[in-house]
Protein backbone atom coordinates (compact mmCIF):
# COMPACT_ATOMS: atom_id res chain seq x y z
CA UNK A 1 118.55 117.01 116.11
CA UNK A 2 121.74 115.58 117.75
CA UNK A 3 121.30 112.07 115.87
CA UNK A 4 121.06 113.65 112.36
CA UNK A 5 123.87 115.92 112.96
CA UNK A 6 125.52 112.58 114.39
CA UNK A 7 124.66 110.98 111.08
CA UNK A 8 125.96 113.84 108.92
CA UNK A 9 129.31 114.32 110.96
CA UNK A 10 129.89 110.97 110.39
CA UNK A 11 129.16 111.00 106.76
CA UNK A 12 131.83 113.90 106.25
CA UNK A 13 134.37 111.72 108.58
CA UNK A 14 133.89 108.69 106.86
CA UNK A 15 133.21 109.54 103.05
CA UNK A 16 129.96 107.78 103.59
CA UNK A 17 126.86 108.72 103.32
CA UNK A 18 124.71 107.97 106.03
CA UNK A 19 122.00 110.57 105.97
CA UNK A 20 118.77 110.41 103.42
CA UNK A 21 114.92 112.39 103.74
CA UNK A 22 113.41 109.15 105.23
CA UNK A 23 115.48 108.87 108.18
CA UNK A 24 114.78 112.47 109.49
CA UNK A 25 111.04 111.09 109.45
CA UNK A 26 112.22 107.54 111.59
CA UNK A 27 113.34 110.24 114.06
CA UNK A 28 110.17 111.38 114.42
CA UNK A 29 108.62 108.50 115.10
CA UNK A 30 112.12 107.92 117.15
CA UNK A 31 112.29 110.73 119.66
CA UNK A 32 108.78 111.83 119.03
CA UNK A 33 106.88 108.73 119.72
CA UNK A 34 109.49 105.78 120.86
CA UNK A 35 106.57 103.47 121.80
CA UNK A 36 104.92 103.41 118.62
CA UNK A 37 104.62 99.80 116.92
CA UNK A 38 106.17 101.98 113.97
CA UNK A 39 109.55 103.12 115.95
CA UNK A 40 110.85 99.91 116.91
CA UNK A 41 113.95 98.48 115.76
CA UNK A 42 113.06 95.45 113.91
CA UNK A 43 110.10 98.25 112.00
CA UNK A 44 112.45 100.64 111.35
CA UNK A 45 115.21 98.59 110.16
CA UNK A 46 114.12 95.69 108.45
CA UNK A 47 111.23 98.16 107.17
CA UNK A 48 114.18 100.56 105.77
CA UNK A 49 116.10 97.85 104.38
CA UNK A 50 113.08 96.15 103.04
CA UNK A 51 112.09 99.43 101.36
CA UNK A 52 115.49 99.84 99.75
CA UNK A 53 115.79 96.24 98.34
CA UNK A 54 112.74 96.54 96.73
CA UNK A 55 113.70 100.00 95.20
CA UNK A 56 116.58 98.43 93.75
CA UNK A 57 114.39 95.51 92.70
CA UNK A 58 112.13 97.71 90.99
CA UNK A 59 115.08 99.79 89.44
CA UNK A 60 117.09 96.66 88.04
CA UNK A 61 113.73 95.63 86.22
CA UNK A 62 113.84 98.71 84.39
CA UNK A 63 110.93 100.49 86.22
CA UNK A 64 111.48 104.26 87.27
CA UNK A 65 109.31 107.25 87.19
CA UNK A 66 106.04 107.48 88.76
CA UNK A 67 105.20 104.20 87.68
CA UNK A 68 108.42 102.74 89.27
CA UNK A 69 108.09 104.73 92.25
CA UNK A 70 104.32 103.56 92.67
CA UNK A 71 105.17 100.33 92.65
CA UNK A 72 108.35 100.50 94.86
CA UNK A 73 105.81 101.97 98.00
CA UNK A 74 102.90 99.56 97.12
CA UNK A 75 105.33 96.81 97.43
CA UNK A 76 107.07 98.02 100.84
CA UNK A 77 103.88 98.71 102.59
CA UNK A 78 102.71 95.14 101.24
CA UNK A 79 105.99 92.95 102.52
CA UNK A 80 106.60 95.71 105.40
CA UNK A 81 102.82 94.16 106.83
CA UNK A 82 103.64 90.87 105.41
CA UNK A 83 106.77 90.75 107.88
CA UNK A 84 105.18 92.49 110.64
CA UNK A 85 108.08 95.41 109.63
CA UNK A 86 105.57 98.22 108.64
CA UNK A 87 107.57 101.62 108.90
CA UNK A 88 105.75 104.36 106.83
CA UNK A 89 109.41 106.30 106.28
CA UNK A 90 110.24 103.19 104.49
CA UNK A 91 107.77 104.00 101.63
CA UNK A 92 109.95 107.31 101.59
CA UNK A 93 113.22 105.02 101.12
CA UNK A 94 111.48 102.93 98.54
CA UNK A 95 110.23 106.27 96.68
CA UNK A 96 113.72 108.24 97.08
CA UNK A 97 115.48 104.88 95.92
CA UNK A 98 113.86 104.18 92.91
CA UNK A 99 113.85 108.48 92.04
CA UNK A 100 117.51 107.87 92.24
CA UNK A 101 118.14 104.94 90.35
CA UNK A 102 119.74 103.33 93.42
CA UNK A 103 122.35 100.53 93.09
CA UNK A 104 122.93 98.28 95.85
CA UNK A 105 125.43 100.27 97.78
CA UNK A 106 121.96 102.37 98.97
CA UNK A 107 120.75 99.49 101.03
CA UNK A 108 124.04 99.63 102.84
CA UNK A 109 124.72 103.04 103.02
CA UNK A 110 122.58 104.98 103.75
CA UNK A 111 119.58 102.94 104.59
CA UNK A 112 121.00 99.86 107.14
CA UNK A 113 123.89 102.05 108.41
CA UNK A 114 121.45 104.67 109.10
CA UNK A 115 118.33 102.93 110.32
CA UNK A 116 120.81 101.07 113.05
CA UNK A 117 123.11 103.69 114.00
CA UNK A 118 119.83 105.85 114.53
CA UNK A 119 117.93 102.76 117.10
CA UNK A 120 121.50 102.73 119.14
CA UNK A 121 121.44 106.83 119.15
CA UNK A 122 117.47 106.35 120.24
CA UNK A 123 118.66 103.50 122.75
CA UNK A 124 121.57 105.85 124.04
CA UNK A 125 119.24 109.01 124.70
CA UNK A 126 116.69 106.58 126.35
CA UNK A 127 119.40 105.71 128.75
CA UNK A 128 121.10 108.70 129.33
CA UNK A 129 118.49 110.96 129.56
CA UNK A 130 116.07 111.76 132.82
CA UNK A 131 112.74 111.62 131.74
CA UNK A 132 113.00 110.06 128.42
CA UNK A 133 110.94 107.33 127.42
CA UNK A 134 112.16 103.74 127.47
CA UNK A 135 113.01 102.38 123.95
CA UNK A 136 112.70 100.48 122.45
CA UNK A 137 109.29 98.92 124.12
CA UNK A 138 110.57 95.53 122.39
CA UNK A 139 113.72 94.89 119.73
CA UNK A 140 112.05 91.94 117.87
């Protein structure tokens, strides 16, 4: 709860915004379940940044709708297992990115920004807090 308020604080202090639907499912997988495969950093951001690239890929090539949106997932959960990135929240980005038309500034903001400044706030609460799991099990 703390990290997504984190995320939209920031967003109203910065004029950026860092907070989309996917990212309140990486916290599940986050807090919920840090030593999943699925939760580490290099899965949830490359996976996240992978699934917003292709979204925009999919989106400059004039695809949208269901069709667009079909292919945007089947891509990201193809290159996400390609590049040993699987994330399933990433399918979300690659859906909600290609439902919105994203330009490029979506990768940056706020998929990357997002994806990263949730693995520190995941890193931080692993440290800080008695009893928490370790995380991340492994960053690469």
């Amino acid at each position: 709860m703390l990290s997504l308020a984190l995320l939209g604080g920031l967003s109203a202090w910065s004029g950026y915004l860092l907070m989309a639907a996917p990212l309140g499912a990486s916290s599940v997988l986050l807090f919920g379940h840090p030593r999943s495969p699925l939760a580490q950093p290099r899965n949830i951001v490359l996976g996240n940044g992978l699934g917003g690239l292709i979204a925009i890929l999919v989106v400059s090539c004039g695809w949208s709708g269901a069709w667009g949106v079909a292919l945007a997932v089947g891509l990201t959960i193809v290159v996400g297992q390609l590049g040993r990135c699987l994330h399933p929240p990433a399918g979300g980005v690659a859906f909600l990115g290609v439902f919105l038309k994203a330009g490029a500034g979506f990768v940056l903001f706020p998929v990357l920004s997002g994806s990263v400044l949730l693995v520190l706030l995941a890193w931080l609460f692993s440290r800080g807090v008695r009893g928490a799991s370790a995380y991340p099990a492994h960053w690469l």
